[in-house]
N, C-alpha and C. Protein backbone atom coordinates (compact mmCIF):
# COMPACT_ATOMS: atom_id res chain seq x y z
N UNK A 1 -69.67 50.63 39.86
CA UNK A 1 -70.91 50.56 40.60
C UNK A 1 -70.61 49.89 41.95
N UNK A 2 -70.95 50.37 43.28
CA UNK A 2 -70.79 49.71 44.51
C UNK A 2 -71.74 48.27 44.26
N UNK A 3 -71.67 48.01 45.46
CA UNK A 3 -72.22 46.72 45.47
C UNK A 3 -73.96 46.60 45.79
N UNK A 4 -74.84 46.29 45.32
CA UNK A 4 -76.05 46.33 45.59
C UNK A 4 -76.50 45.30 46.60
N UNK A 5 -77.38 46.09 47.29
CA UNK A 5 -78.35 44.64 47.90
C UNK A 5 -79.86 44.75 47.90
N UNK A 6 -80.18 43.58 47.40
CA UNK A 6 -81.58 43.81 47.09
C UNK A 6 -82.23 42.52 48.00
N UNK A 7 -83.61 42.83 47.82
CA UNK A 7 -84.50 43.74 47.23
C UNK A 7 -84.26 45.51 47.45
N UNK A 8 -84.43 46.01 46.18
CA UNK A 8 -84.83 47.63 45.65
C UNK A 8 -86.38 47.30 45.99
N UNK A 9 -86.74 48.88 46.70
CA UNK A 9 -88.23 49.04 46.49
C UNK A 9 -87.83 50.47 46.14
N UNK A 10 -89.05 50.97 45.25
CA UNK A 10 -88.93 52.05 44.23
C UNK A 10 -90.48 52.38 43.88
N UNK A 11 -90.62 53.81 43.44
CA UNK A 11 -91.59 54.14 42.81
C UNK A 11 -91.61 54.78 41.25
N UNK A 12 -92.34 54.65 40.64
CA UNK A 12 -92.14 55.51 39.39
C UNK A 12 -92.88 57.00 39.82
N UNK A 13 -91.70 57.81 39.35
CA UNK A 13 -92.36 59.30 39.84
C UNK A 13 -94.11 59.51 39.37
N UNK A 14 -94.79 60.33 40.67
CA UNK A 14 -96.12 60.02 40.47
C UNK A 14 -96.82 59.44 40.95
N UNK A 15 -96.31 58.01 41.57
CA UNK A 15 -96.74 56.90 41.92
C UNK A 15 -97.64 56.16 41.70
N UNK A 16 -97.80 56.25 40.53
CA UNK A 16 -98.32 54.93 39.51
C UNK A 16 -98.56 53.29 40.01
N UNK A 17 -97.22 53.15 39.96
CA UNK A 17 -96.49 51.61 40.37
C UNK A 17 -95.08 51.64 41.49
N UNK A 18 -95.30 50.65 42.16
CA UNK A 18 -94.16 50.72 42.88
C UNK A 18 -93.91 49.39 42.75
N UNK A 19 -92.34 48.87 42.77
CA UNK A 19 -91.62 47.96 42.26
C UNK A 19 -91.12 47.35 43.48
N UNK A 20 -90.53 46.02 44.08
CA UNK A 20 -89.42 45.39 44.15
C UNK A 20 -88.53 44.88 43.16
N UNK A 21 -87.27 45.29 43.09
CA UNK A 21 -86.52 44.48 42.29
C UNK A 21 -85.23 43.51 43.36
N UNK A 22 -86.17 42.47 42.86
CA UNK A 22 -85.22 41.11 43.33
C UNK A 22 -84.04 41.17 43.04
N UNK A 23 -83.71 41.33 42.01
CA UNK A 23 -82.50 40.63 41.28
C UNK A 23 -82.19 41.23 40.10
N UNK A 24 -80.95 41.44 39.41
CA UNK A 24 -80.84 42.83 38.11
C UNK A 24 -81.44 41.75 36.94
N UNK A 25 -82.56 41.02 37.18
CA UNK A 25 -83.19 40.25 36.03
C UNK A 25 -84.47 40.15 36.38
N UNK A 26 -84.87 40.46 37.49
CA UNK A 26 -86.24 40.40 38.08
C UNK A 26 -86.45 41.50 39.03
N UNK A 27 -88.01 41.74 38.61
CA UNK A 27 -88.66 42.71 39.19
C UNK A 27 -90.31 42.10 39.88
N UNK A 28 -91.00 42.65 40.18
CA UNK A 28 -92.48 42.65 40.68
C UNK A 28 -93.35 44.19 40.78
N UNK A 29 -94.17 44.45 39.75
CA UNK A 29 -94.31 45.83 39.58
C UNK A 29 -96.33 45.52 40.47
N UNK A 30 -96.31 46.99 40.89
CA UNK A 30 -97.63 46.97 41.89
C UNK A 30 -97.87 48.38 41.23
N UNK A 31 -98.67 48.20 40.02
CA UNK A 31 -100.02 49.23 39.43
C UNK A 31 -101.00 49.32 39.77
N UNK A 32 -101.41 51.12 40.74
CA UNK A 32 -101.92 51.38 40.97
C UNK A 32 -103.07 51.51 39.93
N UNK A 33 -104.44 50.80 39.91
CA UNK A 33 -105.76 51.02 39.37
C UNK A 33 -106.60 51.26 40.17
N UNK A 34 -106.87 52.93 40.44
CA UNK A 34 -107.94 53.01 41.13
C UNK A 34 -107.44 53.11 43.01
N UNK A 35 -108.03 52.65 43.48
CA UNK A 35 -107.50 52.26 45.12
C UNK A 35 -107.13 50.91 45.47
N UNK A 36 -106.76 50.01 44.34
CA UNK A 36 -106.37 48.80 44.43
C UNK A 36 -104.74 49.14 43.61
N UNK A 37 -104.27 48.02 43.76
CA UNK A 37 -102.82 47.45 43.20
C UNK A 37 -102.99 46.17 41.88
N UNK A 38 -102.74 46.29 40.81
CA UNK A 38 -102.69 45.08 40.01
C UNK A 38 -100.97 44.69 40.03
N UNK A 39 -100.72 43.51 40.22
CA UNK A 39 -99.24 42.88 40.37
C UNK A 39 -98.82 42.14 39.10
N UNK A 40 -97.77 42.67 38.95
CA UNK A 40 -97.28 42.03 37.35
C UNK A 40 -96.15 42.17 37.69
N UNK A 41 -95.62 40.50 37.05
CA UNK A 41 -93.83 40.09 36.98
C UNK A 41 -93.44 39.97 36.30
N UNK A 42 -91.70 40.51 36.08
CA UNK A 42 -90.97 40.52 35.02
C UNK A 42 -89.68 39.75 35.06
N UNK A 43 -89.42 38.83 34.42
CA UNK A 43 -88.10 38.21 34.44
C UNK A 43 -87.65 38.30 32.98
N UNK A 44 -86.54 39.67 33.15
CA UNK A 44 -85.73 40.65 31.77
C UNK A 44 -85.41 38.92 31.02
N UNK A 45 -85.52 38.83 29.56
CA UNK A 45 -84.84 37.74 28.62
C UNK A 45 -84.65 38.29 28.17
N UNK A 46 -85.11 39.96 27.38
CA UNK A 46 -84.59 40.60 26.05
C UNK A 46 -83.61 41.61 26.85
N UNK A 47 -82.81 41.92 25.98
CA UNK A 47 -82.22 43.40 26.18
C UNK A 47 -82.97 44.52 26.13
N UNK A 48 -83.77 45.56 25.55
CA UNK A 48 -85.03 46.16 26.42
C UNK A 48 -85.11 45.66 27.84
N UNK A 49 -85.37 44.42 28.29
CA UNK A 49 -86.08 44.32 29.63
C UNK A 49 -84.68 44.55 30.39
N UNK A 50 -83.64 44.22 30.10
CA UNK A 50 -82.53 44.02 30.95
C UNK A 50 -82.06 45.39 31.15
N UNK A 51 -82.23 46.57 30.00
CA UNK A 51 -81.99 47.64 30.04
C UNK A 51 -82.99 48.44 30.99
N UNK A 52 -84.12 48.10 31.01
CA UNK A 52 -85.13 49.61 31.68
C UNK A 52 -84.55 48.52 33.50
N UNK A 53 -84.46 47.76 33.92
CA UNK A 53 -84.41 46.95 35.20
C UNK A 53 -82.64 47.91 35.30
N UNK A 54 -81.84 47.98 34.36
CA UNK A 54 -80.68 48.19 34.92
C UNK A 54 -80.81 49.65 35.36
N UNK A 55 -81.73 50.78 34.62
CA UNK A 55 -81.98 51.94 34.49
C UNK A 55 -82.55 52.20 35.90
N UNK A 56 -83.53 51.63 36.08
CA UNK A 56 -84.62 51.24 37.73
C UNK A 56 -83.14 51.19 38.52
N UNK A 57 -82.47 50.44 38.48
CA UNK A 57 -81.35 50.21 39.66
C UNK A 57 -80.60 51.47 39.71
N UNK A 58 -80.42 52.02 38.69
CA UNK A 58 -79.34 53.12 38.76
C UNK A 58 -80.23 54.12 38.81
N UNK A 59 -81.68 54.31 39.17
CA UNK A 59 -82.29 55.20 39.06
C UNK A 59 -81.94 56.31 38.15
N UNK A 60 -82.36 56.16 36.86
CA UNK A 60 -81.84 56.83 35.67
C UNK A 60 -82.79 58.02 35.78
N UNK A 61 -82.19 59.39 35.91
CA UNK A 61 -82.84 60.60 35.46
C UNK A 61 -83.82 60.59 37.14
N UNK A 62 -83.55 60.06 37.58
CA UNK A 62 -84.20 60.01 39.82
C UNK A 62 -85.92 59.89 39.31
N UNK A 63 -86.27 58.90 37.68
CA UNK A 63 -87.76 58.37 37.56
C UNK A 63 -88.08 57.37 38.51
N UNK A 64 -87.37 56.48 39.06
CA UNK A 64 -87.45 55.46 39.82
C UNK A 64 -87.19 55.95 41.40
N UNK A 65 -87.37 56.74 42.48
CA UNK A 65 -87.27 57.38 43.97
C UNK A 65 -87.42 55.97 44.72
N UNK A 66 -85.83 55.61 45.37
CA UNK A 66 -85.66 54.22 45.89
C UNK A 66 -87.31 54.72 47.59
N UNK A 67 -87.90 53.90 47.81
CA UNK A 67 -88.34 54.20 49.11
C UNK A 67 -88.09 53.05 50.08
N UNK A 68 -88.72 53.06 51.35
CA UNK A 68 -88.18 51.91 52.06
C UNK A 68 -89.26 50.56 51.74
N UNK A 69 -88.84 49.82 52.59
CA UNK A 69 -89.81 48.48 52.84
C UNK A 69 -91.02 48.81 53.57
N UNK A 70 -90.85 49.60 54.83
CA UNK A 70 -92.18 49.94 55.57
C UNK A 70 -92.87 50.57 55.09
N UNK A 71 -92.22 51.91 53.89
CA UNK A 71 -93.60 52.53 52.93
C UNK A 71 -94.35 52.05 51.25
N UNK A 72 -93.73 50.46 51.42
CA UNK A 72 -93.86 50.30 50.46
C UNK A 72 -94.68 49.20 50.49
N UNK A 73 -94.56 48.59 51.61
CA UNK A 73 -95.90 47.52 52.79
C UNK A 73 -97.21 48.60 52.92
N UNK A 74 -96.55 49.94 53.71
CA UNK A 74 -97.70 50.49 53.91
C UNK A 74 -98.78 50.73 52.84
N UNK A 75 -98.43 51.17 51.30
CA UNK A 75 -98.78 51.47 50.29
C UNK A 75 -99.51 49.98 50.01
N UNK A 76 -99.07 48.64 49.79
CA UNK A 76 -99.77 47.57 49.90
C UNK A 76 -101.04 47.85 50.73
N UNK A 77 -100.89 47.54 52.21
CA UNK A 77 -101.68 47.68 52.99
C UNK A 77 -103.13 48.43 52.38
N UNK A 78 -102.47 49.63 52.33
CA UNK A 78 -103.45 50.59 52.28
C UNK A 78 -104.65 50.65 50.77
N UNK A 79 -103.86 49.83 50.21
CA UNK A 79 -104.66 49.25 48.69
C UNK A 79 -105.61 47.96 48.96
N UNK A 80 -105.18 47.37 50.30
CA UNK A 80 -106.09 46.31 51.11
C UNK A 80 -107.39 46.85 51.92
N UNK A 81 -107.55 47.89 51.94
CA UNK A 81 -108.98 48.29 52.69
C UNK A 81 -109.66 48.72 51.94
């Protein structure tokens, strides 16, 4: 595996939720409800969590579409009006 640098910003195909991942143990997921965002954090302790965060990084099966920082602010933003 090359070398990563994070923050990852990512979407789940669909765009459901879109993620930062801090760190290959931490994430920050932004679920779309509606025209708002609900924010929920994850810091992996089990193996499950450490597995779907490593999957997100390696974008397993291209479910996770890395996007940038400016469309991923914008997507914030735009859950703010």
């Amino acid at each position: 595996m090359s070398e990563l640098t994070f923050p990852i910003y990512c979407e789940i195909n669909g765009g459901a939720s879109i993620f930062i991942i801090h760190s290959p143990s931490e994430l920050t997921e932004f679920q779309r409800i509606g025209s708002r965002f609900m924010e929920h954090k994850l810091v992996a302790k089990i193996l499950p969590e450490r597995n779907l965060l490593n999957d997100m990084i390696e974008n397993l099966e291209n479910r996770w579409p890395r996007i940038s920082e400016t469309d991923f602010k914008q997507q914030l933003e735009e859950a703010k009006q």
